[in-house]
PDB file of N, CA and C in Angstrom:
ATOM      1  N   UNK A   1      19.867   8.118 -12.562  1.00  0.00           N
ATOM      2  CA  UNK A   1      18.495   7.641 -12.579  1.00  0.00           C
ATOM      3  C   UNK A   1      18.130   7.195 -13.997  1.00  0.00           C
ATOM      4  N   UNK A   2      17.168   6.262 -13.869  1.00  0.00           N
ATOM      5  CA  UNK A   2      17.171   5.848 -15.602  1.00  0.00           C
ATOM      6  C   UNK A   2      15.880   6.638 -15.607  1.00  0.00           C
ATOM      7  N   UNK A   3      16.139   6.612 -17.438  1.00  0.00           N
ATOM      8  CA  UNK A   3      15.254   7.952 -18.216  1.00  0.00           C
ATOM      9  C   UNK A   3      15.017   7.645 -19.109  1.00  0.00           C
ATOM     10  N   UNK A   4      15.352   6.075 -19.587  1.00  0.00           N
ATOM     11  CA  UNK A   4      14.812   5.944 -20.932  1.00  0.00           C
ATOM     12  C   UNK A   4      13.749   5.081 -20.126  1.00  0.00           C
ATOM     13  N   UNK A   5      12.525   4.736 -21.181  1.00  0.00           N
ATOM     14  CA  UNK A   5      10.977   4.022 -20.452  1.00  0.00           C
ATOM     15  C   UNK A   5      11.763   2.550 -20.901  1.00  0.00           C
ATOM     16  N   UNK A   6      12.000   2.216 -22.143  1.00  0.00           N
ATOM     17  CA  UNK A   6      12.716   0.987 -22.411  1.00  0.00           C
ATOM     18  C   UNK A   6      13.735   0.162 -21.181  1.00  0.00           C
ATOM     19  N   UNK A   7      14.214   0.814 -20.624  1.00  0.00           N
ATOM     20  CA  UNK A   7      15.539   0.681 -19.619  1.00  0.00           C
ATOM     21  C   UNK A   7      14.076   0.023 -18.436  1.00  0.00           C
ATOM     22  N   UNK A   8      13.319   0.996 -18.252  1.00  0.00           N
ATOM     23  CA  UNK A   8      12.397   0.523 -16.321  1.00  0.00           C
ATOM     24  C   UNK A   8      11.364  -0.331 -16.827  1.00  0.00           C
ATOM     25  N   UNK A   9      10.890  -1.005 -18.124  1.00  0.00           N
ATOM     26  CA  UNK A   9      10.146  -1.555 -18.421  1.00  0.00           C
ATOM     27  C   UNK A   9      11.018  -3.013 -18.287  1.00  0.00           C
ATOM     28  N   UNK A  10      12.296  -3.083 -18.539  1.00  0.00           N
ATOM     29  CA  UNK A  10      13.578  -4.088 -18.656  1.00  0.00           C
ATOM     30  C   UNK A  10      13.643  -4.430 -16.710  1.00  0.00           C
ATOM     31  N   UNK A  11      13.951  -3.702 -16.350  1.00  0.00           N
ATOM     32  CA  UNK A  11      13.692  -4.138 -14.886  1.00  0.00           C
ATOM     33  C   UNK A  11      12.645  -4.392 -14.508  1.00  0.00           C
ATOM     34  N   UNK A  12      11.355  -3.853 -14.614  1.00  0.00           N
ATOM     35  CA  UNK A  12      10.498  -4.456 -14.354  1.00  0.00           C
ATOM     36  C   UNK A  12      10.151  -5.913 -14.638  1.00  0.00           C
ATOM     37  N   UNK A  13      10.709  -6.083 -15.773  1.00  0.00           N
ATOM     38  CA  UNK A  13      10.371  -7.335 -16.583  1.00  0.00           C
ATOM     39  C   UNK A  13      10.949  -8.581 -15.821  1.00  0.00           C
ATOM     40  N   UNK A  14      12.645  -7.958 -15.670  1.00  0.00           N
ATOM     41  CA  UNK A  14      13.410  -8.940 -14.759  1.00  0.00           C
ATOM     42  C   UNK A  14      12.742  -9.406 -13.179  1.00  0.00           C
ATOM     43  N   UNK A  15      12.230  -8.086 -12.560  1.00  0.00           N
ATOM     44  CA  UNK A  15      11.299  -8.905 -11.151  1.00  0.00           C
ATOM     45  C   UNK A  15      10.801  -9.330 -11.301  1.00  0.00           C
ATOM     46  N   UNK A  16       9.783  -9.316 -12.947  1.00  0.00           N
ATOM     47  CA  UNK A  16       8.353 -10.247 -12.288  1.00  0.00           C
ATOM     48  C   UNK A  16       9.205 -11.565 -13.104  1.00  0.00           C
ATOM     49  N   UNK A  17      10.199 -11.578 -13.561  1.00  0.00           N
ATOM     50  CA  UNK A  17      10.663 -13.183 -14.304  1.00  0.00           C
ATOM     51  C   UNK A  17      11.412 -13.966 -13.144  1.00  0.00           C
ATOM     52  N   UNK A  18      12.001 -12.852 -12.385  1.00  0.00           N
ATOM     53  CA  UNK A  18      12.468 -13.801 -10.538  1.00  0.00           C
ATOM     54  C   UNK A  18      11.322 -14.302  -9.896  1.00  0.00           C
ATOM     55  N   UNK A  19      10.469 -13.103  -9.705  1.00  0.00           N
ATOM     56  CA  UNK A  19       9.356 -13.876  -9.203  1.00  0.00           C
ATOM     57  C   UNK A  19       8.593 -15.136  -9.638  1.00  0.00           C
ATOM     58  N   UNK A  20       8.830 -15.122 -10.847  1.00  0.00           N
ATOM     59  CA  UNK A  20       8.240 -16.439 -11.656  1.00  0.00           C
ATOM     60  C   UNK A  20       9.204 -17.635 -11.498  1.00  0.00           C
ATOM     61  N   UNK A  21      10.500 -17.561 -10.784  1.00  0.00           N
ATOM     62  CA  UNK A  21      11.339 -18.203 -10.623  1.00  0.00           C
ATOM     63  C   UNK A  21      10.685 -19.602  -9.438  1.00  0.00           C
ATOM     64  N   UNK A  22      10.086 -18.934  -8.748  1.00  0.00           N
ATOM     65  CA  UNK A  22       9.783 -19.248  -6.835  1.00  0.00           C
ATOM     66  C   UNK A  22      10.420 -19.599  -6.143  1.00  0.00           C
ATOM     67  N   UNK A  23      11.779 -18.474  -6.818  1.00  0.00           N
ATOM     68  CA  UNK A  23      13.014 -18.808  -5.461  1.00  0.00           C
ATOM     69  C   UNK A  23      12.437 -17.798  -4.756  1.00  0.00           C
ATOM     70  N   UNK A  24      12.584 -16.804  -4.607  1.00  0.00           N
ATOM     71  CA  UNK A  24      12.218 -15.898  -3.784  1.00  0.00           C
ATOM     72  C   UNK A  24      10.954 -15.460  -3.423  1.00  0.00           C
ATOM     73  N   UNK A  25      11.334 -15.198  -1.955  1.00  0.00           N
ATOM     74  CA  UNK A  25      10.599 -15.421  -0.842  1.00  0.00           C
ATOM     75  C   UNK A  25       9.018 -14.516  -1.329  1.00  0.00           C
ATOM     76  N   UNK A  26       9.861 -12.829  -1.363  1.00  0.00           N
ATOM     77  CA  UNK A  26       8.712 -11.768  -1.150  1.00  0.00           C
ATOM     78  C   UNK A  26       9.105 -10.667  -1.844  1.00  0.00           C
ATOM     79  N   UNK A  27       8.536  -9.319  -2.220  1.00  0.00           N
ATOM     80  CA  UNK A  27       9.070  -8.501  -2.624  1.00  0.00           C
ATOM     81  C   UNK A  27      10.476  -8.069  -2.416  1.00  0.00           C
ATOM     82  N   UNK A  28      10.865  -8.225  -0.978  1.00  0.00           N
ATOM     83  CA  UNK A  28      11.858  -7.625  -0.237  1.00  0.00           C
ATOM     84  C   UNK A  28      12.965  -8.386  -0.816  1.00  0.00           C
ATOM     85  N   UNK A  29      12.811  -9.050  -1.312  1.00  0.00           N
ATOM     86  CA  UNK A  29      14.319 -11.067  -1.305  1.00  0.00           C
ATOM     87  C   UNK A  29      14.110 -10.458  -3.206  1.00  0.00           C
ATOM     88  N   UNK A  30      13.469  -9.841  -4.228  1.00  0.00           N
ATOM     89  CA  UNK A  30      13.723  -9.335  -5.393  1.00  0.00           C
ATOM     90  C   UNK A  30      14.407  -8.098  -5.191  1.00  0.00           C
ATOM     91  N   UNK A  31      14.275  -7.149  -4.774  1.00  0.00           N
ATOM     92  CA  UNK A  31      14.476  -6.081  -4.834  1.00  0.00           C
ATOM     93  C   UNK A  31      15.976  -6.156  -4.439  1.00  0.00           C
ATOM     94  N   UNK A  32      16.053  -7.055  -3.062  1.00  0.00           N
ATOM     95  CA  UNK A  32      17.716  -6.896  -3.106  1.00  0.00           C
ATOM     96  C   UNK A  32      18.511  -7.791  -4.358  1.00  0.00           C
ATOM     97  N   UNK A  33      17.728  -8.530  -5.347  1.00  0.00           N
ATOM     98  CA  UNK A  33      18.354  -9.220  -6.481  1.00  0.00           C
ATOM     99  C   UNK A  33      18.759  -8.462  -7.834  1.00  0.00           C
ATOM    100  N   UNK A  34      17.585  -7.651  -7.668  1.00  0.00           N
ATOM    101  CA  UNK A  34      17.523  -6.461  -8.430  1.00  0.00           C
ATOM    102  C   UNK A  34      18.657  -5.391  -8.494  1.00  0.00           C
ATOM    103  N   UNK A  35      19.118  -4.981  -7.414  1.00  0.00           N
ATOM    104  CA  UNK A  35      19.882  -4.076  -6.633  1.00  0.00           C
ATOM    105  C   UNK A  35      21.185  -4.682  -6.817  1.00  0.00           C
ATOM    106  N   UNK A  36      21.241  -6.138  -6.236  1.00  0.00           N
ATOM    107  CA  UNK A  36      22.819  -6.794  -6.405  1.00  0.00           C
ATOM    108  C   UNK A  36      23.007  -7.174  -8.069  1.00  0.00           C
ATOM    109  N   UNK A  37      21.836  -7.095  -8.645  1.00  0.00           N
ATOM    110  CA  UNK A  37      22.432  -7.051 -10.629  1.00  0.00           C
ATOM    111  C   UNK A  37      22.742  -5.632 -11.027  1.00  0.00           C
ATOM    112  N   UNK A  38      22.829  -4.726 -10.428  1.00  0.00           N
ATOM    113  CA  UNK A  38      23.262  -3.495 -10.708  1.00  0.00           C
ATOM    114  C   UNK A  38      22.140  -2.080 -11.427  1.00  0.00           C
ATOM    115  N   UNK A  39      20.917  -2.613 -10.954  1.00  0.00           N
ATOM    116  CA  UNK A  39      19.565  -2.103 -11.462  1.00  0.00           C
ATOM    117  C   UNK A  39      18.875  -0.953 -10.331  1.00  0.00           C
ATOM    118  N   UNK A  40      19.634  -0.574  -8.941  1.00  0.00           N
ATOM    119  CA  UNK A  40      18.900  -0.015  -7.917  1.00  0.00           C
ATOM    120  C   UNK A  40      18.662   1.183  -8.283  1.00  0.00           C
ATOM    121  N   UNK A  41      19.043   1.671  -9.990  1.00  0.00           N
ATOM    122  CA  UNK A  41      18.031   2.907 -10.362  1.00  0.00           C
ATOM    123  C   UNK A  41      16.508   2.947 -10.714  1.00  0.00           C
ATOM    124  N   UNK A  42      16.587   1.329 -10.948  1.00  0.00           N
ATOM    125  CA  UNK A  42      14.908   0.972 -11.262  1.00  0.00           C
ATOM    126  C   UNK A  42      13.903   0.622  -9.970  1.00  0.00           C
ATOM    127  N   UNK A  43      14.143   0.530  -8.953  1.00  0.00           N
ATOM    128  CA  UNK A  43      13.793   0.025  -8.022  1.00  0.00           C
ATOM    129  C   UNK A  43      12.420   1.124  -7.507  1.00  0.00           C
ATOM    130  N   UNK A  44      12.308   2.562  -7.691  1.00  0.00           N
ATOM    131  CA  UNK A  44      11.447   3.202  -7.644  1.00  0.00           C
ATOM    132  C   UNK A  44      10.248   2.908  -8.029  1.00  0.00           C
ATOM    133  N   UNK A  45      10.812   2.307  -9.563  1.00  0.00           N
ATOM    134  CA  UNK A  45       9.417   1.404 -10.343  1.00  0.00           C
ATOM    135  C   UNK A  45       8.670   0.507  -9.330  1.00  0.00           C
ATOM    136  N   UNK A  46       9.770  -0.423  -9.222  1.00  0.00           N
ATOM    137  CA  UNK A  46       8.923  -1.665  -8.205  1.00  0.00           C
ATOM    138  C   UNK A  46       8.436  -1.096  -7.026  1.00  0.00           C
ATOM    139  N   UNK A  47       8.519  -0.305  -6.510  1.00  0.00           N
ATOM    140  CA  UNK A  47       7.975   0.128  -5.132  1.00  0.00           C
ATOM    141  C   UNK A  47       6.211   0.308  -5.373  1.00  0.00           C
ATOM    142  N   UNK A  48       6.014   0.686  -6.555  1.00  0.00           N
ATOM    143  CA  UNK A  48       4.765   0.800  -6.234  1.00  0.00           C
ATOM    144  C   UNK A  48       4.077  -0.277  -6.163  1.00  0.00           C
ATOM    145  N   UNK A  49       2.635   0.464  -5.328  1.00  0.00           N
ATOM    146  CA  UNK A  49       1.954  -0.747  -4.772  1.00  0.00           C
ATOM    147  C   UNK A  49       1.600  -1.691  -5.410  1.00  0.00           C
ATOM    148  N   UNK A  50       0.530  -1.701  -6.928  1.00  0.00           N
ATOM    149  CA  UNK A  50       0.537  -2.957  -7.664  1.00  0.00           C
ATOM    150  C   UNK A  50       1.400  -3.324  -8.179  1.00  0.00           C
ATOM    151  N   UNK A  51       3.000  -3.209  -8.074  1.00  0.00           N
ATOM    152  CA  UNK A  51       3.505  -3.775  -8.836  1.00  0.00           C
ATOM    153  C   UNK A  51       4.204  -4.623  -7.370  1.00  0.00           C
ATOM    154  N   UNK A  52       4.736  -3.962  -6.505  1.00  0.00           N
ATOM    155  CA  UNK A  52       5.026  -4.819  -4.736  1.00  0.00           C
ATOM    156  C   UNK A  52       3.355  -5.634  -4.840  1.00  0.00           C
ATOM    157  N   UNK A  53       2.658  -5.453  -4.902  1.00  0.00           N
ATOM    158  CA  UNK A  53       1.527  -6.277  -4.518  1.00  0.00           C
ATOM    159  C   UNK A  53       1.819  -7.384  -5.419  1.00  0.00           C
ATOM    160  N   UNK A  54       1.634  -7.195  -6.927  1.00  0.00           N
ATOM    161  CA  UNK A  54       1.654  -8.408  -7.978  1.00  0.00           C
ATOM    162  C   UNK A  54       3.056  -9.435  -7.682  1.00  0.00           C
ATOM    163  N   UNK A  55       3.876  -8.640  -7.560  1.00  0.00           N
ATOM    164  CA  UNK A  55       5.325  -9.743  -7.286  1.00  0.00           C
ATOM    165  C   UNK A  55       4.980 -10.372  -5.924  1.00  0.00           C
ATOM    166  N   UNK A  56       4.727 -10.089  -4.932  1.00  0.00           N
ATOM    167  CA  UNK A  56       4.410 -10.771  -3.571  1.00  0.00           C
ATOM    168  C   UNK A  56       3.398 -11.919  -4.198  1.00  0.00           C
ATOM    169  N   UNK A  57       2.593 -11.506  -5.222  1.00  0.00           N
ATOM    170  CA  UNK A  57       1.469 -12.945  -4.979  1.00  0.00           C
ATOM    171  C   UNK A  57       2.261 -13.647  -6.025  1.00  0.00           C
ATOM    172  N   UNK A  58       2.810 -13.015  -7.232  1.00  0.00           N
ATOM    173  CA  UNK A  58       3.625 -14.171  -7.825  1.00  0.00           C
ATOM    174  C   UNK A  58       4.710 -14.958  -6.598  1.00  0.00           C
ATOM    175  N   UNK A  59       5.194 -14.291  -6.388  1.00  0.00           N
ATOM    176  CA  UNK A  59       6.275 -15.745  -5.334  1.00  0.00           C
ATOM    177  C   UNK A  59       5.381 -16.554  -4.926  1.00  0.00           C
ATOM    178  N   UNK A  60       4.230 -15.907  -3.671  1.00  0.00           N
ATOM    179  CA  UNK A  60       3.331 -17.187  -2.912  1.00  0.00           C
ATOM    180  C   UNK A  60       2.667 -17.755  -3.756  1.00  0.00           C
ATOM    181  N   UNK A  61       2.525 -17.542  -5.198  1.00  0.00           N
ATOM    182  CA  UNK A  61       1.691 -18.672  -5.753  1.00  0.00           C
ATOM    183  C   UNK A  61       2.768 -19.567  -6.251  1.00  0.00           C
ATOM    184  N   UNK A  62       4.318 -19.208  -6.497  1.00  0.00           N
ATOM    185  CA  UNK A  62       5.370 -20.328  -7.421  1.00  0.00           C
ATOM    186  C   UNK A  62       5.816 -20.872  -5.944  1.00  0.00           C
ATOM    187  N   UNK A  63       5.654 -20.158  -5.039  1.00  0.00           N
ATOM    188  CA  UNK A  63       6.673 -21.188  -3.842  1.00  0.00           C
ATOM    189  C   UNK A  63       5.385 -22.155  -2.853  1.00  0.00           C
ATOM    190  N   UNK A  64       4.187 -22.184  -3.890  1.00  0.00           N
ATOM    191  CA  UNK A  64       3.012 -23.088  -3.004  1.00  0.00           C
ATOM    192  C   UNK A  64       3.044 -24.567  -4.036  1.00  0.00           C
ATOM    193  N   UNK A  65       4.022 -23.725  -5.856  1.00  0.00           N
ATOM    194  CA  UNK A  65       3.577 -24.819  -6.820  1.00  0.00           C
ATOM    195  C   UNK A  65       5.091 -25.963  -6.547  1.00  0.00           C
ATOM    196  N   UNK A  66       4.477 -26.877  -6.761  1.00  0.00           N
ATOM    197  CA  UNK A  66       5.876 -28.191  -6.928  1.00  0.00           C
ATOM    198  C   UNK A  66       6.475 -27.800  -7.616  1.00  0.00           C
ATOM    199  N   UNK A  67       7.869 -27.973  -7.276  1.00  0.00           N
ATOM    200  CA  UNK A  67       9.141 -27.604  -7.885  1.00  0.00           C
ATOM    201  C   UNK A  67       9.126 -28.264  -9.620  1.00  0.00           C
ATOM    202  N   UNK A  68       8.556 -29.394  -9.820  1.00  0.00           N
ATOM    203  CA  UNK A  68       9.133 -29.868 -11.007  1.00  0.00           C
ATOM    204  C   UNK A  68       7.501 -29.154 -11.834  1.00  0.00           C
ATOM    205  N   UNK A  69       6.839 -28.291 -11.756  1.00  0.00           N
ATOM    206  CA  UNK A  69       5.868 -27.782 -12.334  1.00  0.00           C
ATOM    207  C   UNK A  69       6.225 -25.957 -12.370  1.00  0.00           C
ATOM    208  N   UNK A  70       6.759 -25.287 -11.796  1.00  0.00           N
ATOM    209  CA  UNK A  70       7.568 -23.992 -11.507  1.00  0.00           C
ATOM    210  C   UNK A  70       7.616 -23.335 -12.863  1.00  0.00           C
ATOM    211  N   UNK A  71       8.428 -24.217 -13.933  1.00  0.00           N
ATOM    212  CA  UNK A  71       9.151 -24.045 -15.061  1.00  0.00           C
ATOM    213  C   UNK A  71       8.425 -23.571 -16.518  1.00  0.00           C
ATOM    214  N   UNK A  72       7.055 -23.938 -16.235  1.00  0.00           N
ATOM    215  CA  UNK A  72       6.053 -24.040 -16.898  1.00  0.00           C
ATOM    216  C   UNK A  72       5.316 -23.145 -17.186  1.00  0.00           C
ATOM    217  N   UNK A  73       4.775 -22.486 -18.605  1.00  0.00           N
ATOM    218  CA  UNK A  73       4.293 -21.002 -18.290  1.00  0.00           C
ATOM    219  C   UNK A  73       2.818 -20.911 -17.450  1.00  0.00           C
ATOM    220  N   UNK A  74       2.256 -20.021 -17.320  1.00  0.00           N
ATOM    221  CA  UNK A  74       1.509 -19.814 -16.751  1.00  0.00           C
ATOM    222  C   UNK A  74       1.109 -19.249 -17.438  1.00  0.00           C
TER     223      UNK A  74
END
């Protein structure tokens, strides 16, 4: 299990930067990305609700924006 705060702040960071991607779909389509990069000790983090809530509206807001605008910060 990770135990350093540095280490779940690093995964965290990585979902919400997929999510900013708007490849993926929903919480569920990160978490297994998360999991297949070798991170499914952090995944406890993401479960909670504002943080599953915030990544769900990041995807539906990058997979509503045009692809050639995606890239762009927000």
């Amino acid at each position: 299990m990770i135990q350093d705060d540095g280490r779940l702040a690093h995964v965290v960071q990585i979902a919400y930067e997929l999510a900013r991607t708007g490849e993926y779909k929903d919480f569920a389509s990160i978490e297994r990305e998360v999991i297949a990069e070798g991170l499914e000790e952090g995944i406890h983090w993401l479960e909670r609700p504002g943080i599953r809530h915030a990544l769900n509206e990041i995807c539906d807001a990058k997979r509503q924006t045009p692809a050639w605008h995606r890239h762009t910060a927000f």
